[in-house]
C-alpha atoms as a PDB file:
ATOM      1  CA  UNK A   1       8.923  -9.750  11.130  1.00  0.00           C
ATOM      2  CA  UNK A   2       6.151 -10.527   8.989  1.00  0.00           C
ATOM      3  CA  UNK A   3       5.724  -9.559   4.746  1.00  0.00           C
ATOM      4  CA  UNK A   4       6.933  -6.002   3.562  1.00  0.00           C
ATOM      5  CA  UNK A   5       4.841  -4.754   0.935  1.00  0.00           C
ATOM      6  CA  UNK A   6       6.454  -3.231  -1.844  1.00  0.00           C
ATOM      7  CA  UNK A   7       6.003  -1.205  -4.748  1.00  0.00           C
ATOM      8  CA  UNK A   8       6.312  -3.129  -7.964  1.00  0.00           C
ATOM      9  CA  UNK A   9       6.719  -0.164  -9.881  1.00  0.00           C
ATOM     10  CA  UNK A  10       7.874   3.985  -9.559  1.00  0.00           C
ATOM     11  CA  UNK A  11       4.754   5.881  -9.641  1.00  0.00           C
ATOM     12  CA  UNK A  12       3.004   7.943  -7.019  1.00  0.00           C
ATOM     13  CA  UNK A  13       1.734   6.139  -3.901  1.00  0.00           C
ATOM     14  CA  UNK A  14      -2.167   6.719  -2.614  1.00  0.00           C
ATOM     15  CA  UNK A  15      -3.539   5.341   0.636  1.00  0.00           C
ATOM     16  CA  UNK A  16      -6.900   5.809  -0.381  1.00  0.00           C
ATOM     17  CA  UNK A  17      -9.327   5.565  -3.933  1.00  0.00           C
ATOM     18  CA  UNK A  18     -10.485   8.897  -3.748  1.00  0.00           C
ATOM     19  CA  UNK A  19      -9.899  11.587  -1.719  1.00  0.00           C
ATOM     20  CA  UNK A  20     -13.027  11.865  -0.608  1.00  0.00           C
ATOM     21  CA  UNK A  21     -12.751   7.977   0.340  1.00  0.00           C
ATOM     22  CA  UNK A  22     -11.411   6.867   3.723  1.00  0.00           C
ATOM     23  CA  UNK A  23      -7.809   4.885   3.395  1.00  0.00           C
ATOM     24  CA  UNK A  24      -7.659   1.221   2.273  1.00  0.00           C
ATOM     25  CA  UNK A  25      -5.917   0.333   5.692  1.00  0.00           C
ATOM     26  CA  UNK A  26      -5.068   2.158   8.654  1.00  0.00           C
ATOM     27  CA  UNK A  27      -2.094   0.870  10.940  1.00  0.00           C
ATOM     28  CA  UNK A  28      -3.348  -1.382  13.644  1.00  0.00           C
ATOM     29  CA  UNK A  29      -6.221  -2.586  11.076  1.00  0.00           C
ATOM     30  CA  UNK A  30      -6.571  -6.479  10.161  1.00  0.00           C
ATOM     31  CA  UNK A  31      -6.083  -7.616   6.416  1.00  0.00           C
ATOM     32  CA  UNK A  32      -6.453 -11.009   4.347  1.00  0.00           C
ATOM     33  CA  UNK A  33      -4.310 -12.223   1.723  1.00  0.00           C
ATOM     34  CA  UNK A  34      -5.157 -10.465  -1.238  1.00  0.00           C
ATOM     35  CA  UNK A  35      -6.605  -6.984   0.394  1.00  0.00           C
ATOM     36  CA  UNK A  36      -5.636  -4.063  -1.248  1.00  0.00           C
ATOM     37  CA  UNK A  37      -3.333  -1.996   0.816  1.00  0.00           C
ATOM     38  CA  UNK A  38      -3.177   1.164  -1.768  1.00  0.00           C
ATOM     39  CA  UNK A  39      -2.347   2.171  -5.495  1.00  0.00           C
ATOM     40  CA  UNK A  40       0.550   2.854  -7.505  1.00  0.00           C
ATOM     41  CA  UNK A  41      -0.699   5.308 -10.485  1.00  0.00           C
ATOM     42  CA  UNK A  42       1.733   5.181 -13.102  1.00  0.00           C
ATOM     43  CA  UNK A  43       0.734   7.430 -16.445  1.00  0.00           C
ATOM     44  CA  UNK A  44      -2.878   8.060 -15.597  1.00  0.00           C
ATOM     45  CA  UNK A  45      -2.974   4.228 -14.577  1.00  0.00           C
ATOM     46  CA  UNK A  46      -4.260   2.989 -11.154  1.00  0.00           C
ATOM     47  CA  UNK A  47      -2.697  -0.022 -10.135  1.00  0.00           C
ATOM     48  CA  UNK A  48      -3.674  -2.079  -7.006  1.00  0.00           C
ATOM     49  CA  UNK A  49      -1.332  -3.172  -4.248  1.00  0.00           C
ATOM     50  CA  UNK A  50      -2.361  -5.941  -2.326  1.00  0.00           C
ATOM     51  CA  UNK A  51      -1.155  -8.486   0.430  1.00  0.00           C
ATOM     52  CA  UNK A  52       0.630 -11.795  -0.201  1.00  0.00           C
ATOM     53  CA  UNK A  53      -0.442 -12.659   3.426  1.00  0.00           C
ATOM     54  CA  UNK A  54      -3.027 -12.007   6.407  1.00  0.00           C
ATOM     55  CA  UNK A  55      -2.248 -10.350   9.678  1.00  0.00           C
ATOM     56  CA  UNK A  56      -1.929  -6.762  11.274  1.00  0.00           C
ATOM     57  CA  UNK A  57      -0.988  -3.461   9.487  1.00  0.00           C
ATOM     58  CA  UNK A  58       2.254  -2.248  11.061  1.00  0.00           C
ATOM     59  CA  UNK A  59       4.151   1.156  10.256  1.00  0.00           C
ATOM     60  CA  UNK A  60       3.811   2.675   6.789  1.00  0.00           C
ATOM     61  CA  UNK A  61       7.242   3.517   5.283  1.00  0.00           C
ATOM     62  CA  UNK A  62       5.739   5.926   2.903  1.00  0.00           C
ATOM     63  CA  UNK A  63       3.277   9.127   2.758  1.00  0.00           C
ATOM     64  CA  UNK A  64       0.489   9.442   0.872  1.00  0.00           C
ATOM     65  CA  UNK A  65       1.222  10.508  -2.416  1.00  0.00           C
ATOM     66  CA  UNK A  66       4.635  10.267  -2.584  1.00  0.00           C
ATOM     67  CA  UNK A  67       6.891   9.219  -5.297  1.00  0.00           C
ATOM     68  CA  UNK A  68       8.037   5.683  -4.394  1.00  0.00           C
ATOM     69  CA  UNK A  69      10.463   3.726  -6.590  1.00  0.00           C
ATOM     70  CA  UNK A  70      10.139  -0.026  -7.716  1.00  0.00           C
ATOM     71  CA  UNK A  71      10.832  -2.138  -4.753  1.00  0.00           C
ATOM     72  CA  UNK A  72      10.627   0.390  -2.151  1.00  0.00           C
ATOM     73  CA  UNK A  73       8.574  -0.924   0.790  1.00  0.00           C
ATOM     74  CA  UNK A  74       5.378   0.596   0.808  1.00  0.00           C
ATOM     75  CA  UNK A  75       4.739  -0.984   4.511  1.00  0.00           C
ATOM     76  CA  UNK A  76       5.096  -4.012   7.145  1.00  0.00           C
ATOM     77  CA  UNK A  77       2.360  -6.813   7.545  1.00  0.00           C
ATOM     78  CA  UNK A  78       2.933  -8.656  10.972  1.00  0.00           C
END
């Protein structure tokens, strides 16, 4: 198994910038160390999740918009 990315604080999870906006990464999709995956908003605040490593978006462990706690894994790089 590859990296699971997790949240590194509570807040409320969003797949996408916008809603208008298509999601940051769709399962199946390629990434690069560093790509941003989502966003954590905490208080009005937008906070970007990226990846430690490269490789292929597996299953996402969360909805978007759901409540996710510090730690929780958000979902699996392989």
């Amino acid at each position: 198994m590859g990296e699971q990315v997790k949240s590194p604080m509570p807040g409320i999870f969003y797949r996408q910038s916008d809603p208008d906006e298509p999601p940051f990464v769709e399962e199946g999709d390629s990434v690069d160390a560093g790509d941003t995956i989502g966003l954590v908003e905490v208080m009005k605040n937008f906070h970007e999740i990226t990846t430690e490593n490269g490789g292929t978006v597996g299953e996402f462990h969360v909805e978007n918009e759901a409540e996710v706690e510090a730690d929780q894994t958000l979902l699996d790089i392989e």
